[in-house]
N, C-alpha and C. Protein backbone atom coordinates (compact mmCIF):
# COMPACT_ATOMS: atom_id res chain seq x y z
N UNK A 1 15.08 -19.65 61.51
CA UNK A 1 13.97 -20.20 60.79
C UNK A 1 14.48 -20.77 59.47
N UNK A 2 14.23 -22.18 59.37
CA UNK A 2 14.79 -22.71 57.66
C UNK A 2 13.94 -22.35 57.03
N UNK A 3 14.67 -22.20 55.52
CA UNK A 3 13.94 -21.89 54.58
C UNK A 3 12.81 -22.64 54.00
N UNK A 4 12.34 -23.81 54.39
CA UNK A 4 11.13 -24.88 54.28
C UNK A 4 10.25 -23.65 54.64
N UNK A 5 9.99 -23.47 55.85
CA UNK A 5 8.96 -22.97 56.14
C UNK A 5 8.66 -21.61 55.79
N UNK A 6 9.27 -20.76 54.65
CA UNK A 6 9.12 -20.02 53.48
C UNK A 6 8.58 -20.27 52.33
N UNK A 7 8.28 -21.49 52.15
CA UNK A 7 7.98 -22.15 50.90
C UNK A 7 6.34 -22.27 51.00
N UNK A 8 5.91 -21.80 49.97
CA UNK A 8 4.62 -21.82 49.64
C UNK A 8 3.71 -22.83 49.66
N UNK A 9 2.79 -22.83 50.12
CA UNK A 9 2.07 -24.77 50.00
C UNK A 9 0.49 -24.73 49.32
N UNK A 10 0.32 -25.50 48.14
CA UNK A 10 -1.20 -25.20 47.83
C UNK A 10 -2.42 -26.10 48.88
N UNK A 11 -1.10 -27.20 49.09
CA UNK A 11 -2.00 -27.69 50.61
C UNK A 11 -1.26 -28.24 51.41
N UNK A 12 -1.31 -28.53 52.83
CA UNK A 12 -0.32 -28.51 53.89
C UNK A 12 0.27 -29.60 53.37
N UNK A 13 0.47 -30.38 52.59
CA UNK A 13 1.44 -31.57 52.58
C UNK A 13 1.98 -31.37 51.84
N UNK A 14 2.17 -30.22 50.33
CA UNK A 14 2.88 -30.44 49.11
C UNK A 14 3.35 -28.76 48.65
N UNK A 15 4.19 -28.54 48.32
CA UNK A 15 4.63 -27.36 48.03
C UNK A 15 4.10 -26.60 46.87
N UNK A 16 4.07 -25.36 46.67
CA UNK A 16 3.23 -24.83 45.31
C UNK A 16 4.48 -25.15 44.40
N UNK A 17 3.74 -25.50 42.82
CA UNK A 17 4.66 -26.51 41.82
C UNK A 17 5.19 -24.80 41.11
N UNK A 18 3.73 -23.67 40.67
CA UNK A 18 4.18 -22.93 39.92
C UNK A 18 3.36 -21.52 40.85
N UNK A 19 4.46 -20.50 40.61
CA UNK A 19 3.89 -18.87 40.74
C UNK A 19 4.31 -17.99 39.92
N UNK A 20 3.24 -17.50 39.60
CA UNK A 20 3.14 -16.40 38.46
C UNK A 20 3.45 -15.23 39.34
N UNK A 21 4.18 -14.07 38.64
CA UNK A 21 4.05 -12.74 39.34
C UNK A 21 4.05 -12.14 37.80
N UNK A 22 2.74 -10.94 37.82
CA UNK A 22 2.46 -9.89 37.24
C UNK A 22 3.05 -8.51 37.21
N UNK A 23 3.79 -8.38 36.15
CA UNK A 23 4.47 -6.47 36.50
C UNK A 23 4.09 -5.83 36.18
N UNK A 24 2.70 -5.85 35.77
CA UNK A 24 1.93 -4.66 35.01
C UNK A 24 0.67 -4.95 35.29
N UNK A 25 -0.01 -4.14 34.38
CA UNK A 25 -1.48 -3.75 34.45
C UNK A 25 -1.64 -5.36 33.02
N UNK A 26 -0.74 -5.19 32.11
CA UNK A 26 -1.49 -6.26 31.09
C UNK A 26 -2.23 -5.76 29.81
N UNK A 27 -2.16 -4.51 29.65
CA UNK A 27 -2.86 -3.79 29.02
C UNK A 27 -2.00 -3.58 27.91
N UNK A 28 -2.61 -3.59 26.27
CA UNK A 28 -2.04 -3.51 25.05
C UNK A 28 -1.10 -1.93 25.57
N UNK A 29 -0.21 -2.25 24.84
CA UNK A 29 0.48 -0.29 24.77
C UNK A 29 0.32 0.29 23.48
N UNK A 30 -0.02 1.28 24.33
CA UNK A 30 -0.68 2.47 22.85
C UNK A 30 0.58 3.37 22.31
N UNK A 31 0.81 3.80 21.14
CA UNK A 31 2.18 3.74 20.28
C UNK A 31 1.33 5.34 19.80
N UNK A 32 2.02 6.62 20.78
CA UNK A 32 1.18 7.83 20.00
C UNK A 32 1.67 8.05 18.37
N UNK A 33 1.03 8.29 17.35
CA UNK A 33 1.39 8.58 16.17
C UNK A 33 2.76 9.10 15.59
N UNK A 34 3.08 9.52 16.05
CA UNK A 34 4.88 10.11 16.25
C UNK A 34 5.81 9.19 16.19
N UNK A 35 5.44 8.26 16.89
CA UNK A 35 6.38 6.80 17.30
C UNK A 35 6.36 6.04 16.55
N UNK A 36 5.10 5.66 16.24
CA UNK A 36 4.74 4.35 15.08
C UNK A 36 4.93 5.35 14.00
N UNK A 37 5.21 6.61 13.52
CA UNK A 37 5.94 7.05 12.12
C UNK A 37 7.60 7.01 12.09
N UNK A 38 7.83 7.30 13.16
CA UNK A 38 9.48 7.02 13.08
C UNK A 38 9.94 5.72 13.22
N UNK A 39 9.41 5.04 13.78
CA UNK A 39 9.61 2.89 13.50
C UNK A 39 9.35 3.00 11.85
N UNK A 40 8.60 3.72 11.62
CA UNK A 40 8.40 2.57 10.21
C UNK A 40 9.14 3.60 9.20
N UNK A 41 9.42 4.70 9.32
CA UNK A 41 10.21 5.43 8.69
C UNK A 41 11.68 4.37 8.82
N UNK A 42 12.00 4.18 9.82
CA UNK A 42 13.41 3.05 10.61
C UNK A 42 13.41 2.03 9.76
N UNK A 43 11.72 1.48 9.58
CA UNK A 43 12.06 0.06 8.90
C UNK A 43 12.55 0.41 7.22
N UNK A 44 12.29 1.32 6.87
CA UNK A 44 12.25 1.89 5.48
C UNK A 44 13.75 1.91 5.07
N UNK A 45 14.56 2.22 6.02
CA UNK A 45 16.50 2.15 5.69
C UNK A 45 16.28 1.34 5.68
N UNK A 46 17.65 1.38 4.57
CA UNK A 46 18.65 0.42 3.58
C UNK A 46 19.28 -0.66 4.07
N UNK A 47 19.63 -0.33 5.56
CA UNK A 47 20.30 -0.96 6.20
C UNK A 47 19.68 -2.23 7.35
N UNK A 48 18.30 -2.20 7.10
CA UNK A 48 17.46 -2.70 8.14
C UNK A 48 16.27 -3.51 7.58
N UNK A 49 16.60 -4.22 8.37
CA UNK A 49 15.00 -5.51 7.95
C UNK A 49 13.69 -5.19 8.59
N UNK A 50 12.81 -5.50 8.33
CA UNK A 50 11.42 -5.03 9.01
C UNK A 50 11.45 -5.86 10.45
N UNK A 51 11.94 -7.37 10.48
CA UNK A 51 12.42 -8.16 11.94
C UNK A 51 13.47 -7.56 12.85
N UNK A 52 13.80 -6.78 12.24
CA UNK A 52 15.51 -6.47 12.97
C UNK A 52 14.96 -4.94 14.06
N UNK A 53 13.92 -4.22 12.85
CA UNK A 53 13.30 -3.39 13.66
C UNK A 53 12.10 -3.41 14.32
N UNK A 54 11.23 -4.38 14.02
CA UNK A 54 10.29 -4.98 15.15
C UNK A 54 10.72 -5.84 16.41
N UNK A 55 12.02 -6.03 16.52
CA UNK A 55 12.63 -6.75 17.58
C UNK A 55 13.12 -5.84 18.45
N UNK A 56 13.86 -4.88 17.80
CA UNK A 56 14.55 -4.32 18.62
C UNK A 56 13.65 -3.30 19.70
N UNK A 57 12.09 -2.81 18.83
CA UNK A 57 10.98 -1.80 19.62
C UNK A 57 10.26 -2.62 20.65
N UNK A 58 10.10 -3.81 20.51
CA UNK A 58 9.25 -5.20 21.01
C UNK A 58 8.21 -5.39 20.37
N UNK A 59 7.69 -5.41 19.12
CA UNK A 59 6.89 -5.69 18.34
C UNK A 59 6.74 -6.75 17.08
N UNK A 60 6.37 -7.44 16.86
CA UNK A 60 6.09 -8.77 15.56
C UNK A 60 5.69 -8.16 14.33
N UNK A 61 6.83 -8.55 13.65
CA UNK A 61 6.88 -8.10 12.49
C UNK A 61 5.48 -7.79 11.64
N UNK A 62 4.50 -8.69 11.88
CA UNK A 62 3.07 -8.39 11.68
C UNK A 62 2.73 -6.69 11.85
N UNK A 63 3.19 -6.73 13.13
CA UNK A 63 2.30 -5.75 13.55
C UNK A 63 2.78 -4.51 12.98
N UNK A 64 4.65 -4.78 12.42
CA UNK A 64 5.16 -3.61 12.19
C UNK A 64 4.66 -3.84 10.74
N UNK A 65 4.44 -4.81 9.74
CA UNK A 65 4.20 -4.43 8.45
C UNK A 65 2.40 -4.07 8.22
N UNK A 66 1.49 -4.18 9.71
CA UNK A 66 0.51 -3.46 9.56
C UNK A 66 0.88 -1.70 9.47
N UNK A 67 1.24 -1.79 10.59
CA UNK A 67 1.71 -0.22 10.67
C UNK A 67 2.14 0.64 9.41
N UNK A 68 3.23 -0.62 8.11
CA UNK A 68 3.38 0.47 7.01
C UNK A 68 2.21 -0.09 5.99
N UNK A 69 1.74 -0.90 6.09
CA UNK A 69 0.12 -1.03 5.05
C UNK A 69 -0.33 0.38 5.42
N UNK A 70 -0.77 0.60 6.58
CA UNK A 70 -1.43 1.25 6.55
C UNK A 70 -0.88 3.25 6.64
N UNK A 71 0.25 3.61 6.88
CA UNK A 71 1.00 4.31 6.08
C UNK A 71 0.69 4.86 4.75
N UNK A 72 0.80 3.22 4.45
CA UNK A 72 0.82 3.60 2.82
C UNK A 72 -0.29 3.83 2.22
N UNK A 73 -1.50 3.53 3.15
CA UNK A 73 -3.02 4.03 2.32
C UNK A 73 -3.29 4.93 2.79
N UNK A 74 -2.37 5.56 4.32
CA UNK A 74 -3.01 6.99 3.83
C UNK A 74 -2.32 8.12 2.92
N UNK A 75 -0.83 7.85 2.78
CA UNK A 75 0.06 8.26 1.76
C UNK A 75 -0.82 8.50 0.45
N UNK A 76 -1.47 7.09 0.26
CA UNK A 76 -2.05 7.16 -1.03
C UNK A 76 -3.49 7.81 -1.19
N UNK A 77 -4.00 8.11 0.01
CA UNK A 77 -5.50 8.85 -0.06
C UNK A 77 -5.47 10.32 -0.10
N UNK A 78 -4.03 10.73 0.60
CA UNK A 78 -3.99 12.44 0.65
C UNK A 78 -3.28 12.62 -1.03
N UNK A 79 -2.32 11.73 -1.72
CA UNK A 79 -2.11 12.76 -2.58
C UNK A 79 -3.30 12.92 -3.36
N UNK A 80 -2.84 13.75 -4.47
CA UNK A 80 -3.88 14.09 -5.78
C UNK A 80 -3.42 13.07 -6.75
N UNK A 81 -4.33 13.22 -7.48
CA UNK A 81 -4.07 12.07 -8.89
C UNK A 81 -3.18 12.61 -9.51
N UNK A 82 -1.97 11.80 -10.25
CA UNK A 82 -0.87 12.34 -10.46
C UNK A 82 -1.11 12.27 -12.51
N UNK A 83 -2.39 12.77 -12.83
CA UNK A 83 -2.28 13.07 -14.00
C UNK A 83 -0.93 13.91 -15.28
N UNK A 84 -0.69 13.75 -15.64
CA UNK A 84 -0.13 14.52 -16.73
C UNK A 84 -1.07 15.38 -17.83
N UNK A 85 -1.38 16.48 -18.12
CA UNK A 85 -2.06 17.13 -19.03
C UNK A 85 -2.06 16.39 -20.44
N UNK A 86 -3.00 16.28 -21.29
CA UNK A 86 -2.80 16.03 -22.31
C UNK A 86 -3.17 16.61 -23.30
N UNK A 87 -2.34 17.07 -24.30
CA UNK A 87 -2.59 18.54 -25.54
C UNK A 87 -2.51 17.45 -26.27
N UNK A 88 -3.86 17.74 -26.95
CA UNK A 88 -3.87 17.41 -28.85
C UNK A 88 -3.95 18.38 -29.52
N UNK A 89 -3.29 18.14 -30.89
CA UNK A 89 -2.48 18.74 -31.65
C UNK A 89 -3.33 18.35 -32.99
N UNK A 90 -4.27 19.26 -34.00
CA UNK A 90 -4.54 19.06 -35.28
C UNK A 90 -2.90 18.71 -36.10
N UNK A 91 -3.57 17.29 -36.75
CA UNK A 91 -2.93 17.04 -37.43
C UNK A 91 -2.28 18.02 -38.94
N UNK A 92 -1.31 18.11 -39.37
CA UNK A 92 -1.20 18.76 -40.79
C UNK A 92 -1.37 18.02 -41.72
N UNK A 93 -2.59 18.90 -42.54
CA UNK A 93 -2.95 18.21 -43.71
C UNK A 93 -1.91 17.45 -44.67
N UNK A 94 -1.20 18.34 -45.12
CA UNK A 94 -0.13 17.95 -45.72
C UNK A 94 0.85 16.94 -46.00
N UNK A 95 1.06 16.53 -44.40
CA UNK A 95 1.76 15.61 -43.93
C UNK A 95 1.18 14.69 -44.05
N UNK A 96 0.04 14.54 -43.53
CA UNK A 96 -1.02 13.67 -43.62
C UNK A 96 -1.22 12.90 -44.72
N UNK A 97 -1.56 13.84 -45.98
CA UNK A 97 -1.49 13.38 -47.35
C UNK A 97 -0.27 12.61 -48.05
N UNK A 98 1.40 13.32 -47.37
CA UNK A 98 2.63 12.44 -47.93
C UNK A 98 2.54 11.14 -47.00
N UNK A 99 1.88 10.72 -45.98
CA UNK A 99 2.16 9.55 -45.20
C UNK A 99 1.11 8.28 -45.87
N UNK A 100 -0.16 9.23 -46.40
CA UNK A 100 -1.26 8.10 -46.73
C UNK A 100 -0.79 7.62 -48.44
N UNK A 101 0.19 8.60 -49.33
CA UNK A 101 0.90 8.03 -50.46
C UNK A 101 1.53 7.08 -49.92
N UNK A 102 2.13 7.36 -49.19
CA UNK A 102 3.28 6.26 -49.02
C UNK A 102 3.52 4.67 -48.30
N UNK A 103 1.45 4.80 -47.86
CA UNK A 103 1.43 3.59 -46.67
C UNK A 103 0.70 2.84 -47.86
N UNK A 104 0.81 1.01 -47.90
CA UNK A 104 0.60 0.45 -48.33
C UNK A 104 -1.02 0.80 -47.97
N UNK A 105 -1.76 0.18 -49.15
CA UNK A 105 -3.37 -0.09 -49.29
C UNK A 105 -3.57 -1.80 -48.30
N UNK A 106 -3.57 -2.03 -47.15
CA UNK A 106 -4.30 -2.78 -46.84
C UNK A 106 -5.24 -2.64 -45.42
N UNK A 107 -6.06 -3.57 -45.30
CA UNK A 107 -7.43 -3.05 -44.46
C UNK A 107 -6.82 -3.00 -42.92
N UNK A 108 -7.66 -2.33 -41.85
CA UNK A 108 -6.89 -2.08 -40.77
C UNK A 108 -6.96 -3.23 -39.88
N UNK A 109 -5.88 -3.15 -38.89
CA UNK A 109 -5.71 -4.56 -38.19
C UNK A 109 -6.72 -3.99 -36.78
N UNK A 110 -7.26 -4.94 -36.44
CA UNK A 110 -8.05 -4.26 -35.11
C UNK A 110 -7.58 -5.04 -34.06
N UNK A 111 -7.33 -4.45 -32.93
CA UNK A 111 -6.68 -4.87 -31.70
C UNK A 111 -7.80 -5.51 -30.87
N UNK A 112 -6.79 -6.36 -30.62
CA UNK A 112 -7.64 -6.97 -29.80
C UNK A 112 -7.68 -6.95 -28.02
N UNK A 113 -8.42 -6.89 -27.36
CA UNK A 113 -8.65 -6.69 -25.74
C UNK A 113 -8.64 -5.13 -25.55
N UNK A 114 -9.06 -4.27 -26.86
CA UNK A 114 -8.93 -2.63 -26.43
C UNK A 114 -10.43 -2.11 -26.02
N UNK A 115 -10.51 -1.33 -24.87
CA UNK A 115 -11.23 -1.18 -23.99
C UNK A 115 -11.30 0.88 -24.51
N UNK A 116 -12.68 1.31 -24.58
CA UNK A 116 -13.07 2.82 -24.98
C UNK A 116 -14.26 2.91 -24.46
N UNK A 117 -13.68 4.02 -24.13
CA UNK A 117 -14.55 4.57 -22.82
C UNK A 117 -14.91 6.32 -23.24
N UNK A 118 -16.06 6.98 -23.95
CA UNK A 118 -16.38 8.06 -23.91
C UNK A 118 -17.21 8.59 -22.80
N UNK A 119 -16.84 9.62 -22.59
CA UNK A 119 -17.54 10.29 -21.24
C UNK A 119 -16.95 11.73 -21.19
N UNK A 120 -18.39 12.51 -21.08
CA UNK A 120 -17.64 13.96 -21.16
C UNK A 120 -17.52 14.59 -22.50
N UNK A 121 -17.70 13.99 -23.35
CA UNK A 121 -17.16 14.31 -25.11
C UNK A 121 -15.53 14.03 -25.00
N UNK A 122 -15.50 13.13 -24.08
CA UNK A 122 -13.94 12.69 -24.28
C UNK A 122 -13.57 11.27 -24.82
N UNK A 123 -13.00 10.56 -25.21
CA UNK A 123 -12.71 9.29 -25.44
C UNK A 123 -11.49 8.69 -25.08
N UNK A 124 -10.92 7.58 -24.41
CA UNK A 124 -10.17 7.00 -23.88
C UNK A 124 -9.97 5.78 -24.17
N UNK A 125 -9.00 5.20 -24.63
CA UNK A 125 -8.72 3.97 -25.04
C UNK A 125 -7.73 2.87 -24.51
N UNK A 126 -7.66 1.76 -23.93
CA UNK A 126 -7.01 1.50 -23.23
C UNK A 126 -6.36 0.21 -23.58
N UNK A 127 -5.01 0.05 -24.54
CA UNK A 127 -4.58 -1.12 -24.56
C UNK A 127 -4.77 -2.16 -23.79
N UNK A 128 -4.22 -3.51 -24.34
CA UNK A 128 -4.22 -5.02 -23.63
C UNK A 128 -3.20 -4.66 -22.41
N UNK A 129 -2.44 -4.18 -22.10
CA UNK A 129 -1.80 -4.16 -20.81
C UNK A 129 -1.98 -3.50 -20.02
N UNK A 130 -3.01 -2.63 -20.07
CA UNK A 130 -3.38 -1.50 -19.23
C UNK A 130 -4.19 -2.21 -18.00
N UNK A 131 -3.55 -1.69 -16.37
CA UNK A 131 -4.11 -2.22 -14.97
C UNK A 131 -5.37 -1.80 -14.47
N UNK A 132 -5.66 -2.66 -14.02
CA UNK A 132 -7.18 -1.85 -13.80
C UNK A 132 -6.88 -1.11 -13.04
N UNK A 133 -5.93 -1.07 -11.92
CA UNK A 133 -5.94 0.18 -11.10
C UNK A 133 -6.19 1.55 -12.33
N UNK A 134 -5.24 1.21 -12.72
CA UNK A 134 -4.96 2.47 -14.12
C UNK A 134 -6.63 2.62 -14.46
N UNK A 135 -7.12 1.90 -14.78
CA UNK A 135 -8.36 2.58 -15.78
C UNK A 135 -9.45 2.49 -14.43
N UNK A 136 -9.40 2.30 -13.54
CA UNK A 136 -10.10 2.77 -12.59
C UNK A 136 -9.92 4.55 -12.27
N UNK A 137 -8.59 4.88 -12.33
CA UNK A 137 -8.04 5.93 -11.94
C UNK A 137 -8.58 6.73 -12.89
N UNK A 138 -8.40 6.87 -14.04
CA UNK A 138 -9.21 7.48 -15.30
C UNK A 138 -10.72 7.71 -15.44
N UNK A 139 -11.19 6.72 -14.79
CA UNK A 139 -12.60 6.86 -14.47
C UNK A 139 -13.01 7.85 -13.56
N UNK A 140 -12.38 7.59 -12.78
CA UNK A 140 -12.66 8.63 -11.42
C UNK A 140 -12.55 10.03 -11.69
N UNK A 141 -11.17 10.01 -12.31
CA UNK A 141 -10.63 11.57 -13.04
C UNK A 141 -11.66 12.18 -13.91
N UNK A 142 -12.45 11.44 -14.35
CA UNK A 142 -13.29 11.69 -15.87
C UNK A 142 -14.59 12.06 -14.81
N UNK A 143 -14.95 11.40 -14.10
CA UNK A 143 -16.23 11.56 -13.20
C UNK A 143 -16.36 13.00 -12.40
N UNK A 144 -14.62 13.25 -11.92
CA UNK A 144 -14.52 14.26 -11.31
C UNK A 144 -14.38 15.49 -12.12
N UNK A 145 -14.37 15.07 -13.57
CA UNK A 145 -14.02 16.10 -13.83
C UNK A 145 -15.52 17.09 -14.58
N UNK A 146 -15.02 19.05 -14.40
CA UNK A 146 -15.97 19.72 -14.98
C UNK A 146 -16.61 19.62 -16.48
């Protein structure tokens, strides 16, 4: 039997041009939590590009720099606010008195773009370079706090 008459036909006079064959189901693959932390832990060395390790798992770099977006917000939702305590300290009179001899008499300069915020019987002041993330964060702290 020649091989002609093996050949596929979409109609008796002409041969099929194209065939697809399917090896799967087609279905997205699901990446259990374990896996997609050690890829992106992978992409995180020194030695490695975020392409170099989305190529090598079979994944687009997209998908691997979703994977550490989102990492990183929950990184950032479990810790705690990383406050530092802050102690005030009464000034000494004393001192006080040799610094105001010694400072020239002129009127005070007032800053400009400074942002104060009392709440709590507390007060907070927030220079011109201060991020809003930053004084968002302070807010929250102040809201949360007893």
């Amino acid at each position: 039997m020649p091989i002609s008459e093996f050949t596929l036909k979409s109609r008796d006079d002409e041969p099929v041009r194209r065939l697809e064959i399917f090896t799967g189901s087609g279905r997205r693959r699901e990446w259990p939590p374990e896996e997609k932390a050690r890829i992106v832990a992978e992409s995180y060395e020194a030695a490695e590009t975020v392409c170099a390790v989305a190529r090598r798992h079979g994944l687009t770099p997209q998908q691997l720099f979703t994977w550490r977006r989102e990492a990183r917000k929950r990184m950032e939702a479990e810790a705690p606010p990383a406050f530092v305590p802050a102690v005030l300290v009464a000034a000494d009179p004393v001192a006080e008195k040799e610094q105001k001899s010694r400072a020239k008499r002129r009127a005070p300069r007032r800053r400009a773009g400074t942002i104060e915020i009392e709440a709590s019987g507390v007060t907070v002041r927030f220079g011109d370079g201060a991020s809003p993330a930053t004084i968002t964060a302070v807010i929250r702290a102040l809201k949360d706090a007893p």
